[in-house]
C-alpha atoms as a PDB file:
ATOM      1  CA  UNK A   1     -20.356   4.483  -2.605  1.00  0.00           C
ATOM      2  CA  UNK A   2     -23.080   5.167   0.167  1.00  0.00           C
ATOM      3  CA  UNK A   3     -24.576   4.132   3.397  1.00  0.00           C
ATOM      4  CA  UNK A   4     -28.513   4.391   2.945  1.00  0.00           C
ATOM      5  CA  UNK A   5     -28.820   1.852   6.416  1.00  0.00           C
ATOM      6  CA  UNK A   6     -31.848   3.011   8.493  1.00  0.00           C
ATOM      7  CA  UNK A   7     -33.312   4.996   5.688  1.00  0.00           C
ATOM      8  CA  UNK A   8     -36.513   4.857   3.968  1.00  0.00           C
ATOM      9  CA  UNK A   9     -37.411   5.336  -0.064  1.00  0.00           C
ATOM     10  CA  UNK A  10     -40.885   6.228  -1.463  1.00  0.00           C
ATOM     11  CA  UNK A  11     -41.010   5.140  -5.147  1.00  0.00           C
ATOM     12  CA  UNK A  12     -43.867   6.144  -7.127  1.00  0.00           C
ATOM     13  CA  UNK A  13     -43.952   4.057 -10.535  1.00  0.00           C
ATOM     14  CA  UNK A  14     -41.780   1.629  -8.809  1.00  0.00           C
ATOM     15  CA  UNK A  15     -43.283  -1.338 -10.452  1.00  0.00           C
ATOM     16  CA  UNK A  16     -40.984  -1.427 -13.118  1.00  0.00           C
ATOM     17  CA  UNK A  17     -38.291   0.088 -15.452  1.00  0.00           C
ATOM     18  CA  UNK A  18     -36.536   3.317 -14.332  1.00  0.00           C
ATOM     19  CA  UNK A  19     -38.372   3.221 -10.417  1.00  0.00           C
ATOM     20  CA  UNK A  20     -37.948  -0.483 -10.014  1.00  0.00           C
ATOM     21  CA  UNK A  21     -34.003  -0.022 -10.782  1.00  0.00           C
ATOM     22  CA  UNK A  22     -33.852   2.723  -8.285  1.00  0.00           C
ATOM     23  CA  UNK A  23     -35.740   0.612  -5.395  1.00  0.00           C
ATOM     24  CA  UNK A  24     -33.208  -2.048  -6.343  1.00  0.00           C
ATOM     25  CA  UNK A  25     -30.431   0.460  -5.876  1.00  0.00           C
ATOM     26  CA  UNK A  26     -31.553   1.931  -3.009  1.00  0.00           C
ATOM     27  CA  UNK A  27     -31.879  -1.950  -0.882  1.00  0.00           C
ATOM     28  CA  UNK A  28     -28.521  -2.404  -1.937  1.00  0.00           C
ATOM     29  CA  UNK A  29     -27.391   0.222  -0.306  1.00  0.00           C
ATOM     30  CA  UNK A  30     -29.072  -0.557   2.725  1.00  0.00           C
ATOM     31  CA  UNK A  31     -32.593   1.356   2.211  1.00  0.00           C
ATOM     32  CA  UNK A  32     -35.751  -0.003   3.084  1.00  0.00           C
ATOM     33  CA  UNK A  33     -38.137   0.795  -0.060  1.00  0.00           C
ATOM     34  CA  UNK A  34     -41.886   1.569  -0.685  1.00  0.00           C
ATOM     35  CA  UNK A  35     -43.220   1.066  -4.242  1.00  0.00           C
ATOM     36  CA  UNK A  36     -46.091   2.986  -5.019  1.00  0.00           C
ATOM     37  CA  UNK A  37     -47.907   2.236  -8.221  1.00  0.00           C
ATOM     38  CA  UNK A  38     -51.820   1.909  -9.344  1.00  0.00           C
ATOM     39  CA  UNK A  39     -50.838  -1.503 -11.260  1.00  0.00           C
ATOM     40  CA  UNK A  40     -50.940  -4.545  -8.570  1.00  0.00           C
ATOM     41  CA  UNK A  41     -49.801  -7.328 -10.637  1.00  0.00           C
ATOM     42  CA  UNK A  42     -46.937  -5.281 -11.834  1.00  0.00           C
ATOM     43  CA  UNK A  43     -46.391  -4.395  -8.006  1.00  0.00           C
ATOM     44  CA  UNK A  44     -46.736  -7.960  -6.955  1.00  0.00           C
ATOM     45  CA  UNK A  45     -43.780  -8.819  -9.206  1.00  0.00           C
ATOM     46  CA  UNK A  46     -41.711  -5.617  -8.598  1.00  0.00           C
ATOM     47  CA  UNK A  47     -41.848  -7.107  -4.614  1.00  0.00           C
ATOM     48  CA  UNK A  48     -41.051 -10.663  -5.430  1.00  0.00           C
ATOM     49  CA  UNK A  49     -37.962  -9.618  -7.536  1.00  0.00           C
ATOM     50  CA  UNK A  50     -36.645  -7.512  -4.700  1.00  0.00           C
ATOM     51  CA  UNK A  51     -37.148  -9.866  -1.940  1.00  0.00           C
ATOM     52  CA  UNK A  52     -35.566 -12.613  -4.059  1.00  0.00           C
ATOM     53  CA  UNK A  53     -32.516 -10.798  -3.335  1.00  0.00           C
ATOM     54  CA  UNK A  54     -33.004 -11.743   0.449  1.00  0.00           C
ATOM     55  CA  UNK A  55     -34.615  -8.698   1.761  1.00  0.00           C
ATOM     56  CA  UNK A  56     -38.022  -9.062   1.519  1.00  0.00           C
ATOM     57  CA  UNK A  57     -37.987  -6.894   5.318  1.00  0.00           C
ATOM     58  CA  UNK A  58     -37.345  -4.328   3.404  1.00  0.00           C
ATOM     59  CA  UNK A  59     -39.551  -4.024   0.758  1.00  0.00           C
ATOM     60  CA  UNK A  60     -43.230  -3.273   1.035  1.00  0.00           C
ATOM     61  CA  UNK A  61     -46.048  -2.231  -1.868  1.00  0.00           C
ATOM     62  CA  UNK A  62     -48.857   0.034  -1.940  1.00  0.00           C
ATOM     63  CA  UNK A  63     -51.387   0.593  -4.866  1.00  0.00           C
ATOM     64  CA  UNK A  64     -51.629   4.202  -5.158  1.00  0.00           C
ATOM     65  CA  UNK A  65     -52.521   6.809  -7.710  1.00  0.00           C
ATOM     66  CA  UNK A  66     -50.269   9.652  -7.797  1.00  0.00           C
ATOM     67  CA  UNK A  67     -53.186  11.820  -9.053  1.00  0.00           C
ATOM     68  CA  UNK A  68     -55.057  11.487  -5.983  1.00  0.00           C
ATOM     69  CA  UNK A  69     -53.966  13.315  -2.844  1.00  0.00           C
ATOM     70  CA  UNK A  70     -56.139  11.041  -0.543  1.00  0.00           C
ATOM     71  CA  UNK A  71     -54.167   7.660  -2.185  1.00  0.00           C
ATOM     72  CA  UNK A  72     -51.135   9.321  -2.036  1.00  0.00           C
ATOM     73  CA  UNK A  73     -51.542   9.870   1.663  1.00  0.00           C
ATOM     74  CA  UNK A  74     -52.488   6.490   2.442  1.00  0.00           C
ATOM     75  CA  UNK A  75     -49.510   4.636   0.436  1.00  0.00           C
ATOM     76  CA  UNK A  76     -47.126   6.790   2.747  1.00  0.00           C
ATOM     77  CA  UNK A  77     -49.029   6.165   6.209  1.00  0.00           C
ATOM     78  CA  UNK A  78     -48.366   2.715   5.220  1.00  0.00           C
ATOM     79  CA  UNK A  79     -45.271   3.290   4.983  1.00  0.00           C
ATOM     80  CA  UNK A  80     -44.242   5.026   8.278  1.00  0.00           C
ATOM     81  CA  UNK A  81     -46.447   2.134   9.745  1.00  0.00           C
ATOM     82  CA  UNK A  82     -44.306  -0.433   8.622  1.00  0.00           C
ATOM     83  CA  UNK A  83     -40.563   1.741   8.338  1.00  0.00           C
ATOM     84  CA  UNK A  84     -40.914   4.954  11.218  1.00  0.00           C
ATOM     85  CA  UNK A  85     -40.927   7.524   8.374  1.00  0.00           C
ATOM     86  CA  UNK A  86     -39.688   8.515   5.198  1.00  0.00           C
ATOM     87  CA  UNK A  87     -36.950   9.976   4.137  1.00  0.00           C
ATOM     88  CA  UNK A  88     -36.383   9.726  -0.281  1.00  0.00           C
ATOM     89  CA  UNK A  89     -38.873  10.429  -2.547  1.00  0.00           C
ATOM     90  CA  UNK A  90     -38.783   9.358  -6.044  1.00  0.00           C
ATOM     91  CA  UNK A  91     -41.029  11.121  -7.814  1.00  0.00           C
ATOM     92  CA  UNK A  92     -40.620   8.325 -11.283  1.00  0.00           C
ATOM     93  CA  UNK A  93     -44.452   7.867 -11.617  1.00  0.00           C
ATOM     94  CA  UNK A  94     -45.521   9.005 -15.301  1.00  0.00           C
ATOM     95  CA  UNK A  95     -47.521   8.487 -18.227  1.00  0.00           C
ATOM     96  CA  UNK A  96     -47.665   9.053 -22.598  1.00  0.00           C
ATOM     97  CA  UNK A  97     -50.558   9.864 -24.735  1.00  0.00           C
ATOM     98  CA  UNK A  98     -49.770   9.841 -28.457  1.00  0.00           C
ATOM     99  CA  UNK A  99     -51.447  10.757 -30.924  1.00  0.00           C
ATOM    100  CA  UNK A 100     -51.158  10.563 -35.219  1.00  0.00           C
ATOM    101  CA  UNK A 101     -51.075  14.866 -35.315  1.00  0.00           C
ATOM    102  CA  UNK A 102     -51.031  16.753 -32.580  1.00  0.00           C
ATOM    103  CA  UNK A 103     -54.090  18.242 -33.074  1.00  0.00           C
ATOM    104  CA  UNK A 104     -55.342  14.966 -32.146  1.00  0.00           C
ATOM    105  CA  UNK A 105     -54.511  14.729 -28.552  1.00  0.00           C
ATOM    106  CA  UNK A 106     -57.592  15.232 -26.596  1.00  0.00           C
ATOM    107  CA  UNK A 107     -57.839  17.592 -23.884  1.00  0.00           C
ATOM    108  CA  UNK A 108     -58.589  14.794 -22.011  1.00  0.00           C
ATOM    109  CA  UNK A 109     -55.458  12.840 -23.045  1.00  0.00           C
ATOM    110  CA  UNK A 110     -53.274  16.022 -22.354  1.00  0.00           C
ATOM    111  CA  UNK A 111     -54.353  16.676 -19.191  1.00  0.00           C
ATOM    112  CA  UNK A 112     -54.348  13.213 -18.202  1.00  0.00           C
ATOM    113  CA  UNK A 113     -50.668  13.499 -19.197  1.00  0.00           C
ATOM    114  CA  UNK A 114     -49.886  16.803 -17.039  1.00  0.00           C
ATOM    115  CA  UNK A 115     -51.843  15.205 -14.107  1.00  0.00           C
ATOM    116  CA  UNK A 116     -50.141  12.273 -13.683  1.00  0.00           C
ATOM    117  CA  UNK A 117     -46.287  13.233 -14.899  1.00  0.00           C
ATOM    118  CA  UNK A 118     -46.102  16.889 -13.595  1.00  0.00           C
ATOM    119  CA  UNK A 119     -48.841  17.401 -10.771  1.00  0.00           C
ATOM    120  CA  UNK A 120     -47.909  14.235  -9.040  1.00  0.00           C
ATOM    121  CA  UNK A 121     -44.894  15.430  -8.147  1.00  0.00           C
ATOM    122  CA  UNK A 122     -46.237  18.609  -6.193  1.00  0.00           C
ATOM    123  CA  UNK A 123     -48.915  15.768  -4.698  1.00  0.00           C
ATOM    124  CA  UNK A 124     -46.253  13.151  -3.537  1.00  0.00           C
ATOM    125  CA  UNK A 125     -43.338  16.123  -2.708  1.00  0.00           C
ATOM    126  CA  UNK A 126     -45.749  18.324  -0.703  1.00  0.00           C
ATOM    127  CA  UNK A 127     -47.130  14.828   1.226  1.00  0.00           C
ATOM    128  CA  UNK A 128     -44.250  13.247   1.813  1.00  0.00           C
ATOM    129  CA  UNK A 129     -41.831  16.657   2.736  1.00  0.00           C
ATOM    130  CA  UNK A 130     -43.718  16.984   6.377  1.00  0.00           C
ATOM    131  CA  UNK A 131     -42.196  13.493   6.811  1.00  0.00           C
ATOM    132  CA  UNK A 132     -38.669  13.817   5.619  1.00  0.00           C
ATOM    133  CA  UNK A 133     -38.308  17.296   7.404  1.00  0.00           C
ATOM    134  CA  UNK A 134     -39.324  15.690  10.740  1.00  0.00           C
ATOM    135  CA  UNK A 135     -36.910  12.608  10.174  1.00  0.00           C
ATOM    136  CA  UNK A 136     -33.959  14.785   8.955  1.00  0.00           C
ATOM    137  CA  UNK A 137     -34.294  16.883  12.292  1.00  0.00           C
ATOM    138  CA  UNK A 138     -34.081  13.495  14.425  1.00  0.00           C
ATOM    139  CA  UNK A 139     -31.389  12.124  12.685  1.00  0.00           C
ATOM    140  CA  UNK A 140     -28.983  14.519  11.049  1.00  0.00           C
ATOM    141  CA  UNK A 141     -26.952  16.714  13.035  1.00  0.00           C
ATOM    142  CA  UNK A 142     -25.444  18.533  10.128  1.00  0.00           C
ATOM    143  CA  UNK A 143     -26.119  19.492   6.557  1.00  0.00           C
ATOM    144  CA  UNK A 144     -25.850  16.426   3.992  1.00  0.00           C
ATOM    145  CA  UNK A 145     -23.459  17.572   1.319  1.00  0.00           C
ATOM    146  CA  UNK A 146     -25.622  15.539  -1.502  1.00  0.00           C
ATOM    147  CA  UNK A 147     -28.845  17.153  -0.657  1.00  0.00           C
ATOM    148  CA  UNK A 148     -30.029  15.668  -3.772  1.00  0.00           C
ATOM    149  CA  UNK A 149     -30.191  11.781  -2.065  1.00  0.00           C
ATOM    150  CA  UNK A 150     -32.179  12.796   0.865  1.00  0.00           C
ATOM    151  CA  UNK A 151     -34.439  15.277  -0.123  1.00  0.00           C
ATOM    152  CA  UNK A 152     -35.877  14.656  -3.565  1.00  0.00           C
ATOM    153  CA  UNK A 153     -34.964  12.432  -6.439  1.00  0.00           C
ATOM    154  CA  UNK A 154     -37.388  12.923  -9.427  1.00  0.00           C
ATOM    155  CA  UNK A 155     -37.091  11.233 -12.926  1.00  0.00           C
ATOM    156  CA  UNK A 156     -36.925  14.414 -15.085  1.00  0.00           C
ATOM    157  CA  UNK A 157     -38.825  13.247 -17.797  1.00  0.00           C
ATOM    158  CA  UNK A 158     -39.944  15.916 -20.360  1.00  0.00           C
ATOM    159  CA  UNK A 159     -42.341  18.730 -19.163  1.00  0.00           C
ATOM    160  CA  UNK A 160     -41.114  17.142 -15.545  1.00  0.00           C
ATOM    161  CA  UNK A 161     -38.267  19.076 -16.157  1.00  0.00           C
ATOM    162  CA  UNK A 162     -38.965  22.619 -15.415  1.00  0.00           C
ATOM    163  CA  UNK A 163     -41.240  21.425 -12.376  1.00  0.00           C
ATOM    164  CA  UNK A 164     -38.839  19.223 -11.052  1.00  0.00           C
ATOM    165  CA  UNK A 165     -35.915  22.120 -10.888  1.00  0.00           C
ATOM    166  CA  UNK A 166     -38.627  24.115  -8.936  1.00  0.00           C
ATOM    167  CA  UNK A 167     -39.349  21.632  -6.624  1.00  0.00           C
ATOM    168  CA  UNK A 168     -35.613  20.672  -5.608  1.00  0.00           C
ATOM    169  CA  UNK A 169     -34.916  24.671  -5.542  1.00  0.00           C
ATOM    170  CA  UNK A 170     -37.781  24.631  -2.611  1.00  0.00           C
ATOM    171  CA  UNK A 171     -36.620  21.845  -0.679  1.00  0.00           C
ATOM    172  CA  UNK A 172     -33.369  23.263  -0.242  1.00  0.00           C
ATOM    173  CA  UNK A 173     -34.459  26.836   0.877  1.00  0.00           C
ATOM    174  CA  UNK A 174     -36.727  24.806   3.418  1.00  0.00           C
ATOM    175  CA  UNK A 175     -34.062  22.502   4.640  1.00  0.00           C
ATOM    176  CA  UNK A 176     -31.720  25.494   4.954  1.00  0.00           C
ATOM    177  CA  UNK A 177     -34.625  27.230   7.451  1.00  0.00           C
ATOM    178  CA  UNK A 178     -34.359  24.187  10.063  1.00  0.00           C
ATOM    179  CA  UNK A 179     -30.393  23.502  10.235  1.00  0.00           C
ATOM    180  CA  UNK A 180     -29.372  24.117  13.180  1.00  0.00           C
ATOM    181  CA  UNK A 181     -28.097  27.949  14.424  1.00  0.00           C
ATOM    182  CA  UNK A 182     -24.988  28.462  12.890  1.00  0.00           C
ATOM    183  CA  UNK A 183     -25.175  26.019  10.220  1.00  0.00           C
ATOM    184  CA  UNK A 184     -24.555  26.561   6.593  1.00  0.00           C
ATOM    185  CA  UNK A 185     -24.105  24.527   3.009  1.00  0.00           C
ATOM    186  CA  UNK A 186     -23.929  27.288   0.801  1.00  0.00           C
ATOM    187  CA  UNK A 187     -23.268  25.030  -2.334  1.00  0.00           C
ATOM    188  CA  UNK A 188     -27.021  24.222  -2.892  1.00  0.00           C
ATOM    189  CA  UNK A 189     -28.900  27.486  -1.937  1.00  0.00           C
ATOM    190  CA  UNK A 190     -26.293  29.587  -3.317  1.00  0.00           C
ATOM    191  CA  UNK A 191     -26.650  28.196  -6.705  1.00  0.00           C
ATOM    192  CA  UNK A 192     -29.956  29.150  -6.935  1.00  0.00           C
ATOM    193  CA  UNK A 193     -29.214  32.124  -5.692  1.00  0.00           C
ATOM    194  CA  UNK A 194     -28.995  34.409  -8.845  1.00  0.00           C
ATOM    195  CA  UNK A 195     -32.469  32.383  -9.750  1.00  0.00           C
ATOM    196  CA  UNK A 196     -35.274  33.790  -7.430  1.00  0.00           C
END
């Protein structure tokens, strides 16, 4: 379907479930992957799985917390210290707190919940964009029609929603500031257009 040689994939919650399929996804398509996640063991596994499909080059862990800018910066210096860069984020990381009634949930719980499945993704995006920017300038000498693959892809779970939409609307104004002069893929920006 697609050639993702030479590129590099940040997965937060990539320990398991949705992330982990996406990691696997990604190395079969020729990406080299990161998995970012605050549970070792779970990480630990995640990288045995992968590099029992004979790429264990290619896949590297970091225990990070998504809530935590300083973590978050360290997982992708890592990284570009062991791939050159990045160039996919997948913003998958996220959390539940249930309660019997809502009235229940503690402020603590809810905010705990907003932290980690909605914040993180400004954290990890606005971390990780000075990176992809610089590596999409290097490499790519034209727009990528899918600017979905190589910018941002975020699990869009719930309340993530709204804030992912946001996000991916602001990644594609920036990435239309630095093409090159002359250069234009109006199907992105323009459907946002009508938006602002």
């Amino acid at each position: 379907m697609f050639n993702l040689e030479g590129k590099v994939a940040f997965v937060t919650g990539g320990n398991g479930g949705i992330g982990l399929g996406m990691a696997k996804g990604f190395i079969e398509h020729g990406a080299s992957v990161t998995l970012a996640a605050r549970n070792e063991e779970k990480l630990a596994s995640a990288v045995n799985e992968i590099a029992d499909m004979g790429v264990a080059d290619r896949v590297m862990s970091v225990a990070c917390d998504v809530v935590d800018r300083d973590s978050i910066q360290a997982a992708l210096d890592a990284t570009v210290e062991k791939f050159g860069g990045v160039d996919i984020v997948v913003n998958n990381a996220g959390t539940n707190r249930r309660a019997d009634e809502p009235h229940l949930l503690s402020d603590e719980a809810w905010r705990d919940v907003i932290d980690t499945n909605l914040t993180s993704m400004h954290n990890v995006t606005s971390l990780a964009f000075p990176l992809m920017k610089e590596r999409w300038w290097q490499v790519h000498q034209h727009w990528i029609d899918d600017v979905d693959i190589w910018l941002s892809i975020c699990a869009c779970l719930r309340c993530k929603q709204g804030g992912c939409r946001s996000v991916h609307k602001e990644l594609c104004r920036c990435m239309g500031e630095v093409q090159r002069p002359g250069q234009r893929h109006p199907s992105r920006l323009d459907r946002y257009r009508d938006d602002r």
